[in-house]
N, C-alpha and C. Protein backbone atom coordinates (compact mmCIF):
# COMPACT_ATOMS: atom_id res chain seq x y z
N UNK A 1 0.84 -1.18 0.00
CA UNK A 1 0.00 0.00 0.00
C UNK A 1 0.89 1.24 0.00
N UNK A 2 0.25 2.17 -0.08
CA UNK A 2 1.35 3.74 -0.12
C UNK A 2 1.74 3.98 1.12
N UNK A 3 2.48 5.01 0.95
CA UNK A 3 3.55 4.82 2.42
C UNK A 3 3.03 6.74 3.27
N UNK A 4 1.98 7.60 2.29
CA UNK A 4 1.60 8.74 2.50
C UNK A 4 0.73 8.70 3.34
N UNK A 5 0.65 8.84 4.58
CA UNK A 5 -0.88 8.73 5.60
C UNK A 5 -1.91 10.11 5.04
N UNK A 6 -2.98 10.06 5.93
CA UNK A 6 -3.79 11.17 5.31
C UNK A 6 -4.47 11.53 6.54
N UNK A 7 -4.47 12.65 7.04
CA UNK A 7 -5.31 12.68 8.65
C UNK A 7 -6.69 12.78 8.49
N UNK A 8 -7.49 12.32 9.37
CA UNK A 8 -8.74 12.30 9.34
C UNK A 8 -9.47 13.14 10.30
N UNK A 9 -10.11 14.01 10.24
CA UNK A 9 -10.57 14.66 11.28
C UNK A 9 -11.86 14.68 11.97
N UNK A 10 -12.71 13.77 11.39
CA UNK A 10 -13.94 13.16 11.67
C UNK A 10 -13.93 10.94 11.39
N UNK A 11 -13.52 10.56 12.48
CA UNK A 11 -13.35 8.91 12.11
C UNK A 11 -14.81 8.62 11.60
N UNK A 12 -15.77 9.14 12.23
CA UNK A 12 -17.00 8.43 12.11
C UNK A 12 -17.23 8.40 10.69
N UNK A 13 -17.30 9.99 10.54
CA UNK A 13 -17.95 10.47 8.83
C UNK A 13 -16.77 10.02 8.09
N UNK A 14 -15.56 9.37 8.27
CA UNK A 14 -15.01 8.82 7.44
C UNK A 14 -15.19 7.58 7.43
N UNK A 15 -15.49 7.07 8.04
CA UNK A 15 -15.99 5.56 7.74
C UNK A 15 -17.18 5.33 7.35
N UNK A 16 -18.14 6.10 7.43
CA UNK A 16 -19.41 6.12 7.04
C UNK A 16 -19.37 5.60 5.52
N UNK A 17 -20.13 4.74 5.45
CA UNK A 17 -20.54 4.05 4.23
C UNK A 17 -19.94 2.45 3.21
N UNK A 18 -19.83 1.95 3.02
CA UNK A 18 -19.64 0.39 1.81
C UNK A 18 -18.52 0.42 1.32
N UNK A 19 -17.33 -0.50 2.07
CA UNK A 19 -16.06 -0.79 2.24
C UNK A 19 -15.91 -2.08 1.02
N UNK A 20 -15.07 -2.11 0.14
CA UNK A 20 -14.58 -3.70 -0.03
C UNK A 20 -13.38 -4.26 0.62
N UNK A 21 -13.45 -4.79 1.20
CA UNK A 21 -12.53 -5.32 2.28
C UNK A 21 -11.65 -7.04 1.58
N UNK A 22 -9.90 -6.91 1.68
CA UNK A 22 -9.50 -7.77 1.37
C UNK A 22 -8.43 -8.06 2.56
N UNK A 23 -8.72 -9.15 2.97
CA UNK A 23 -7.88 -9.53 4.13
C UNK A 23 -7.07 -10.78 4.45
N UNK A 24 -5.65 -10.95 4.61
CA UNK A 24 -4.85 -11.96 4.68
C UNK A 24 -4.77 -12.66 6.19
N UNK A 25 -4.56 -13.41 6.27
CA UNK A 25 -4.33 -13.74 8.09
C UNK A 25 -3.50 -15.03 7.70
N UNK A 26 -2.23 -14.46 8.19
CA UNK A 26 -0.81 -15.70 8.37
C UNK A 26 -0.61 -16.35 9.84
N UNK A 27 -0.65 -17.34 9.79
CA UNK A 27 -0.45 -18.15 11.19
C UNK A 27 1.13 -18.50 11.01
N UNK A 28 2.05 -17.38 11.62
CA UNK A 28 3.35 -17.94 11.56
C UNK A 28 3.59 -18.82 12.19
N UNK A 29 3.53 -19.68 13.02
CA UNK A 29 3.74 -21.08 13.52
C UNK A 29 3.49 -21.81 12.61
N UNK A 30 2.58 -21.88 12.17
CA UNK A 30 2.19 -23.22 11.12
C UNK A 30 2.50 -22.93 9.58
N UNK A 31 3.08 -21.59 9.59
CA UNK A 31 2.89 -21.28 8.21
C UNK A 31 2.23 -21.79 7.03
N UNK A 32 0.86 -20.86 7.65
CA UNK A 32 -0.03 -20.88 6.57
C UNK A 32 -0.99 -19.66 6.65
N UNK A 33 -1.44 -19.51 4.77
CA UNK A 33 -2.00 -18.47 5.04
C UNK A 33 -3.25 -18.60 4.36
N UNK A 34 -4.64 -17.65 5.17
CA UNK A 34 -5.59 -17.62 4.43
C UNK A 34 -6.35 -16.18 4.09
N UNK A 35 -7.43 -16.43 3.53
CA UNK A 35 -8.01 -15.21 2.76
C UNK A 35 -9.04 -15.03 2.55
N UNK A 36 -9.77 -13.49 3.09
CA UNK A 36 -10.95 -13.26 3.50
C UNK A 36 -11.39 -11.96 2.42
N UNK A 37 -12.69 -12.23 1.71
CA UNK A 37 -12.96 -10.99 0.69
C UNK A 37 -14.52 -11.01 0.95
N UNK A 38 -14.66 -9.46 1.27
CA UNK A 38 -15.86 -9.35 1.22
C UNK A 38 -16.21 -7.95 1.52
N UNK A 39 -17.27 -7.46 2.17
CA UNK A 39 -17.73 -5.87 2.13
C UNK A 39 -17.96 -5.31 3.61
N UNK A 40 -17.91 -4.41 4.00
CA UNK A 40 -17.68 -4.25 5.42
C UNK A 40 -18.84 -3.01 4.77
N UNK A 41 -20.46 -2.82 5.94
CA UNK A 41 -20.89 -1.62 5.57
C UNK A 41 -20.76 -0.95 7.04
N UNK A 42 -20.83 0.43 7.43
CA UNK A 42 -20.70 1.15 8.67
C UNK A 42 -22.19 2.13 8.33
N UNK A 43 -23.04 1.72 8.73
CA UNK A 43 -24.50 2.59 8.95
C UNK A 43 -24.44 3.13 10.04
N UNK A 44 -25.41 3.72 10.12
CA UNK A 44 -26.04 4.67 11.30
C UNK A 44 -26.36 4.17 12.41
N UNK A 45 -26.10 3.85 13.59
CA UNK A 45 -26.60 2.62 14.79
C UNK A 45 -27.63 3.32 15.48
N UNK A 46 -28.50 2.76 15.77
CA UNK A 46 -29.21 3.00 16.85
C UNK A 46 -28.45 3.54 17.96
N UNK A 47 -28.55 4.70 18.68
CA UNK A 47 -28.55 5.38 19.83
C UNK A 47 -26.95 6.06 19.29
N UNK A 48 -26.70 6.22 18.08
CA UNK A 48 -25.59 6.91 17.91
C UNK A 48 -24.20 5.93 17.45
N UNK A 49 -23.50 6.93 16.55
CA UNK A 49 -22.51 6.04 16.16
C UNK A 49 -22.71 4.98 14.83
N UNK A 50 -21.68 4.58 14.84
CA UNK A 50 -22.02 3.32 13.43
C UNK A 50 -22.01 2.07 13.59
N UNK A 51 -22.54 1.21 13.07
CA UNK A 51 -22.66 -0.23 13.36
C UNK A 51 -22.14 -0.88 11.95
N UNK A 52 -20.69 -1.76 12.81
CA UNK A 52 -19.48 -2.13 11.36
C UNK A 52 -20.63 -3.63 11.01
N UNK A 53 -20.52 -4.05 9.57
CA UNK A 53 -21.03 -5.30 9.52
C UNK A 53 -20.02 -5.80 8.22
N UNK A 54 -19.63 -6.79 8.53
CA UNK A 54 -18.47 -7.58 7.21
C UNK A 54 -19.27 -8.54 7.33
N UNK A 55 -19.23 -8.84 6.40
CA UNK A 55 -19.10 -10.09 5.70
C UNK A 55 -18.92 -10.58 4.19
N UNK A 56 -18.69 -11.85 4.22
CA UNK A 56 -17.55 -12.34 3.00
C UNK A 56 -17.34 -14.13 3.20
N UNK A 57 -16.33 -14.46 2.43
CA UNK A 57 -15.96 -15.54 2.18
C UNK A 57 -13.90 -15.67 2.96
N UNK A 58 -14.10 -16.64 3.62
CA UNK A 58 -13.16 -16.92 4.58
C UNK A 58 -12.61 -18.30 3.96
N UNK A 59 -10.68 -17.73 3.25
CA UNK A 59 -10.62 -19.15 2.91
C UNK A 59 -9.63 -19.66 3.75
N UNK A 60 -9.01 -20.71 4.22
CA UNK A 60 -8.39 -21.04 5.34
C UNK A 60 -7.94 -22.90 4.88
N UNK A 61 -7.07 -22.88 4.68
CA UNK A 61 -6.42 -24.36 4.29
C UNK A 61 -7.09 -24.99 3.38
N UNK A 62 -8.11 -23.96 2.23
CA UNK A 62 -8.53 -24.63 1.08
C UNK A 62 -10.04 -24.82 1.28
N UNK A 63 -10.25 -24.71 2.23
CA UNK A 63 -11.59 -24.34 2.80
C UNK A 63 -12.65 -23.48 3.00
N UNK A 64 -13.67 -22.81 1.63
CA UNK A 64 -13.55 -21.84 2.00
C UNK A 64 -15.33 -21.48 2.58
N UNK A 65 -15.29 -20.76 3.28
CA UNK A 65 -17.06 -20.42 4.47
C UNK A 65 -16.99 -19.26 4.82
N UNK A 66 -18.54 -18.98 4.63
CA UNK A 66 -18.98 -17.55 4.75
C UNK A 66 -18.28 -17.15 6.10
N UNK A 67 -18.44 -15.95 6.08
CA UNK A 67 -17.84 -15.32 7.80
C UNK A 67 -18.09 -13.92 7.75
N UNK A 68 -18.80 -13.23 8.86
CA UNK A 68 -19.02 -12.30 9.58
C UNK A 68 -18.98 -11.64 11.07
N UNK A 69 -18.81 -10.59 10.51
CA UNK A 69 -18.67 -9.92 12.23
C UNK A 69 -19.82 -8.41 12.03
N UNK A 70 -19.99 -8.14 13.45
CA UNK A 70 -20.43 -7.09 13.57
C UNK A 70 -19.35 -6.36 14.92
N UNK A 71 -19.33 -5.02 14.77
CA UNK A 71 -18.67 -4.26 15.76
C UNK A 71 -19.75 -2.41 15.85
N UNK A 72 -19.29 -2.12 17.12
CA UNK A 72 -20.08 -0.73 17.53
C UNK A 72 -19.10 0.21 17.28
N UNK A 73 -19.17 1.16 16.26
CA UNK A 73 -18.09 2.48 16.56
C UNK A 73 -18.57 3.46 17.23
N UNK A 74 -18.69 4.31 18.36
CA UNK A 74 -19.23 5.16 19.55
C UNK A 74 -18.34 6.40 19.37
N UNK A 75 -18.68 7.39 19.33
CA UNK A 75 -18.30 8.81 19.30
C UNK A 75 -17.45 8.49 20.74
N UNK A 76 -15.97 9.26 20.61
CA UNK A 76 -15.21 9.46 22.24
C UNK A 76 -15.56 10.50 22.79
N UNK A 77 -14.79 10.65 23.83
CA UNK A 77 -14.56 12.00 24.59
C UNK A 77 -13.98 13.15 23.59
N UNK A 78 -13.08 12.71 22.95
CA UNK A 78 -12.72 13.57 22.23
C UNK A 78 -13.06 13.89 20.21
N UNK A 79 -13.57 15.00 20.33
CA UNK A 79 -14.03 15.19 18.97
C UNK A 79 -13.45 14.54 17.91
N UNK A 80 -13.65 13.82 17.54
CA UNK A 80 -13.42 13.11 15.63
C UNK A 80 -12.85 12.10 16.15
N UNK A 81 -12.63 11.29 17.09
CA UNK A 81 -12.13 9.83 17.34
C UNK A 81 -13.33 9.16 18.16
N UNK A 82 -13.14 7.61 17.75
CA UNK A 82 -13.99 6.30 18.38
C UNK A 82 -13.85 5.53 19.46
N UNK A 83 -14.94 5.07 19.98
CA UNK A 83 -14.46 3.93 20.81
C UNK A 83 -15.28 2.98 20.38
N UNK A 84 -14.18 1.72 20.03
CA UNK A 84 -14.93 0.20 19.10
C UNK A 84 -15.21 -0.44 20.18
N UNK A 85 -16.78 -1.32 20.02
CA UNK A 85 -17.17 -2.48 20.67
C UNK A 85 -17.47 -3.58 19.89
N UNK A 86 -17.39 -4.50 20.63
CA UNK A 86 -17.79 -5.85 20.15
C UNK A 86 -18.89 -5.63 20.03
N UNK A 87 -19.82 -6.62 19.09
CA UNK A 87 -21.58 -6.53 19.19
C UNK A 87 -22.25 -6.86 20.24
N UNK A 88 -21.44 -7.60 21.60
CA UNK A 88 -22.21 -7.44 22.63
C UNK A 88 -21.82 -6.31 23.64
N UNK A 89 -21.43 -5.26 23.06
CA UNK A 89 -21.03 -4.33 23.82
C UNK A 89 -19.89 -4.46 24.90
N UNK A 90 -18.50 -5.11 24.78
CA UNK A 90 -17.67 -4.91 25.53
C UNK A 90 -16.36 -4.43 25.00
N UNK A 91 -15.85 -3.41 25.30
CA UNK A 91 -14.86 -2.46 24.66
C UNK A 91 -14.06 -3.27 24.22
N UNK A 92 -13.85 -2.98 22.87
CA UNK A 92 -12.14 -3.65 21.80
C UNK A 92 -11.26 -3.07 21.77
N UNK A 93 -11.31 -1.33 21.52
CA UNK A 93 -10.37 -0.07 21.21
C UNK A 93 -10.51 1.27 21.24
N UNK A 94 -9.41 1.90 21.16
CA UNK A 94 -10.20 3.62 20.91
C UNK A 94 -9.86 3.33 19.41
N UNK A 95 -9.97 4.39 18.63
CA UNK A 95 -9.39 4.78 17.34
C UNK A 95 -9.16 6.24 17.30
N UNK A 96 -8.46 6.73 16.93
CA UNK A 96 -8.37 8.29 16.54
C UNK A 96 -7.08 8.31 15.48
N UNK A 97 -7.70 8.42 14.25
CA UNK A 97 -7.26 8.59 12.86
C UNK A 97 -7.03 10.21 12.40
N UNK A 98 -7.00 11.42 13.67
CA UNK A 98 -6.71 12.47 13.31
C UNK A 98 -5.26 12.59 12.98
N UNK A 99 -3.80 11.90 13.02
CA UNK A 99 -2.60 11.95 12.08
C UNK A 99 -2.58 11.06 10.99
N UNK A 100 -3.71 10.11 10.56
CA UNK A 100 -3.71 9.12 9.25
C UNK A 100 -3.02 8.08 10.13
N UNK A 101 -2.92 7.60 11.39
CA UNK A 101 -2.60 6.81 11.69
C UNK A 101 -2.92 6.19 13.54
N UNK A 102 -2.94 5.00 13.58
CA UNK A 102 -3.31 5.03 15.06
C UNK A 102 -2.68 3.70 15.73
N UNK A 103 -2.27 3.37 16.50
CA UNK A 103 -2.12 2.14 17.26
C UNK A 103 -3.12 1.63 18.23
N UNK A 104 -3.42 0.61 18.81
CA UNK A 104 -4.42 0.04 19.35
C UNK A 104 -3.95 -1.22 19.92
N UNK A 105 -3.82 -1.27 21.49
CA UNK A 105 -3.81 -2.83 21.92
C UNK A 105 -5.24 -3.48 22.90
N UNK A 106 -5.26 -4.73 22.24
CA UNK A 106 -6.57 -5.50 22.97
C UNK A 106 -5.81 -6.81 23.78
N UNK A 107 -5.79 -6.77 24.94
CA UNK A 107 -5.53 -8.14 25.53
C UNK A 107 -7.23 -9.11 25.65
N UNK A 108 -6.52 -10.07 25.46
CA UNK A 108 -7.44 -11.31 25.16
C UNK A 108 -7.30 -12.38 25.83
N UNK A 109 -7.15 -12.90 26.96
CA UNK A 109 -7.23 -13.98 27.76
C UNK A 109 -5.64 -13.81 27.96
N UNK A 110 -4.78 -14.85 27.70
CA UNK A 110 -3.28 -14.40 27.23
C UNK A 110 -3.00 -14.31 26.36
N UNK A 111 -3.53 -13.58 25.17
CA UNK A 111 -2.67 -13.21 23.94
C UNK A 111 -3.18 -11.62 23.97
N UNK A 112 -2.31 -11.07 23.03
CA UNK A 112 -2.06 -9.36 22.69
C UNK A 112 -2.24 -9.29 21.61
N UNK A 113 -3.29 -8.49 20.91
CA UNK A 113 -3.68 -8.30 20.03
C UNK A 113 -3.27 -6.62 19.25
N UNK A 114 -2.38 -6.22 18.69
CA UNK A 114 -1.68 -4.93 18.99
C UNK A 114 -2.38 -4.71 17.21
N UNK A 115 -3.28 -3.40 17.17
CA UNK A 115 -3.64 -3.29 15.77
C UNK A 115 -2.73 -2.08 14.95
N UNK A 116 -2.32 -1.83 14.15
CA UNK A 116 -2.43 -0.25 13.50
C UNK A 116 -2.39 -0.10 12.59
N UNK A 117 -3.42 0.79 12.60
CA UNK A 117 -4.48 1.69 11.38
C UNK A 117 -3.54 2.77 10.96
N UNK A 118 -3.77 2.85 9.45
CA UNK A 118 -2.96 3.92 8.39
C UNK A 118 -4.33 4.24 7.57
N UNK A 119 -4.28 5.52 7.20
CA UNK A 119 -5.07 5.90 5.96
C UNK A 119 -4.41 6.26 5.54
N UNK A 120 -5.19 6.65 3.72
CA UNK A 120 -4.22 6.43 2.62
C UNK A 120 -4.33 7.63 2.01
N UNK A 121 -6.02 7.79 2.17
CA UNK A 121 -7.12 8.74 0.97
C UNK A 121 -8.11 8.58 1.50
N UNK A 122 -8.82 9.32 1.04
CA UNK A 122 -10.47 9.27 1.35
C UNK A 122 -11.11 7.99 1.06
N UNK A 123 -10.35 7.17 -0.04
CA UNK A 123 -11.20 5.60 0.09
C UNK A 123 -10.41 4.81 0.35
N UNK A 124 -9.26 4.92 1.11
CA UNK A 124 -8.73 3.41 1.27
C UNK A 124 -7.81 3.95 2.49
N UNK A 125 -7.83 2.60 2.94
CA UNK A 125 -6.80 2.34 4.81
C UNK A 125 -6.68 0.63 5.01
N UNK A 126 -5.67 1.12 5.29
CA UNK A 126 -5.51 -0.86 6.03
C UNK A 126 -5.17 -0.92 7.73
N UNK A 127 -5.50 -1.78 8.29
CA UNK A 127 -5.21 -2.18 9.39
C UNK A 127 -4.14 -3.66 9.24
N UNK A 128 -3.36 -3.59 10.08
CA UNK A 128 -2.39 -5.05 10.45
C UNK A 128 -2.45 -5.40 12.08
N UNK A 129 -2.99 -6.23 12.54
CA UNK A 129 -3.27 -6.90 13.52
C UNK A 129 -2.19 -7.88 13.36
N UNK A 130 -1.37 -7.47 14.71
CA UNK A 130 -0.36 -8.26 15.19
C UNK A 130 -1.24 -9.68 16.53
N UNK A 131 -0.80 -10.45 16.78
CA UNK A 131 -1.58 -11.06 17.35
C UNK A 131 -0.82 -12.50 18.15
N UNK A 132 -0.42 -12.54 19.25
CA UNK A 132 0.72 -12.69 19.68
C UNK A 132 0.51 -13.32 20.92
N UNK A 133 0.58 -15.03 21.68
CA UNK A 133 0.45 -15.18 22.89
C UNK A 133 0.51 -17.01 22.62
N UNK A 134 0.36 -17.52 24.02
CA UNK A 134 0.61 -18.89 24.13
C UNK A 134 0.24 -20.15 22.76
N UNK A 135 -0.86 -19.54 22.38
CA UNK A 135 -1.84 -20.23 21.68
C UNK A 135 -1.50 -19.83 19.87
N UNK A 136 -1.37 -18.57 20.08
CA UNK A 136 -1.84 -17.61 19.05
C UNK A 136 -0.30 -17.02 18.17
N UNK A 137 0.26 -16.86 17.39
CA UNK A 137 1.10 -16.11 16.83
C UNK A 137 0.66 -15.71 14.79
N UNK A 138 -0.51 -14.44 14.62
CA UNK A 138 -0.62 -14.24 13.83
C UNK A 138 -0.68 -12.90 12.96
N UNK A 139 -0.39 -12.57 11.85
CA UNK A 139 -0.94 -11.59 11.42
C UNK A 139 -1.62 -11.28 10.78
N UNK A 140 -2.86 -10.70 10.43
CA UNK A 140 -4.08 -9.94 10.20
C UNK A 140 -3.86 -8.68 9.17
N UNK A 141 -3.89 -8.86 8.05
CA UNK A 141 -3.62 -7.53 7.01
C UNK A 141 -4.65 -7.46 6.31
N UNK A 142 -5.73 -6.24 6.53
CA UNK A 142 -6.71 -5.82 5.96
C UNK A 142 -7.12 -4.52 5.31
N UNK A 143 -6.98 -4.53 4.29
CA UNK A 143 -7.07 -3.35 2.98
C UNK A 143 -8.73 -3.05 2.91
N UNK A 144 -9.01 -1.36 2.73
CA UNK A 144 -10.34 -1.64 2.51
C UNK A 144 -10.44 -0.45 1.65
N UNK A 145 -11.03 -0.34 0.99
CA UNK A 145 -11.21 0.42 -0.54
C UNK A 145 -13.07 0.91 -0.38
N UNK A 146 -13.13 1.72 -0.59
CA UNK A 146 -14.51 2.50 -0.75
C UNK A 146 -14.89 2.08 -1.64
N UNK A 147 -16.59 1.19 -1.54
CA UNK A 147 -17.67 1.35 -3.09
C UNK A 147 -17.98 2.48 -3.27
């Protein structure tokens, strides 16, 4: 991807609207890798904020099955940045994309889930999810391009 960030000064209204989303996930232990394509939309949520919804096709050792997620993006404390939830409402991250770029760590039972977000342009950003613990050693590279 380009190496130019782009600052964002509203996360919400920049994410607002129909993503195509292409995403790699390498299991360095086992070395192997699989591949996830599909559309991520961010609407309007009930009681404020946007509600992320992906889904797509998940291929994984030749195997390949639908897969989805949903997540909550919530206005912060501070003007033009987020705070992400899971769909049952328990905090994942902040985000604040006001330098075109952000870091983010989620602990997860014992593994560390360390994300960071780059924008590019007005239609495209990737995230790389580092992902790192007893069980777990992977990375997560997800490109997403504006419909």
């Amino acid at each position: 991807m380009k190496s130019e960030l782009w600052p964002v000064s509203d996360v919400l209204a920049f994410l607002a609207g129909s993503w195509h989303v292409e995403r790699t996930v390498r299991d360095l232990a086992d070395d192997v890798t699989g591949r996830f394509t599909g559309t991520t939309e961010f609407t309007a949520a009930d009681g404020g904020g946007l509600l992320h919804v992906e889904s797509g096709v998940f291929e994984w050792r030749g195997v390949a099955r639908p897969a989805e997620r949903t997540l909550r993006y919530l206005p912060d404390g501070t003007p033009g940045t987020a705070v992400v939830r899971f769909s049952d409402g328990r905090f994942f991250h902040g985000l604040d994309l006001r330098g075109g770029h952000h870091i983010a760590d989620h602990p997860c039972s014992a593994d560390l889930y360390r994300g960071e977000f780059e924008v590019y342009d007005a239609d495209s950003w990737r995230t790389v999810w580092r992902v790192k613990g007893p069980a777990k050693d992977l990375v997560l590279t997800t490109d997403y391009r504006r419909v």
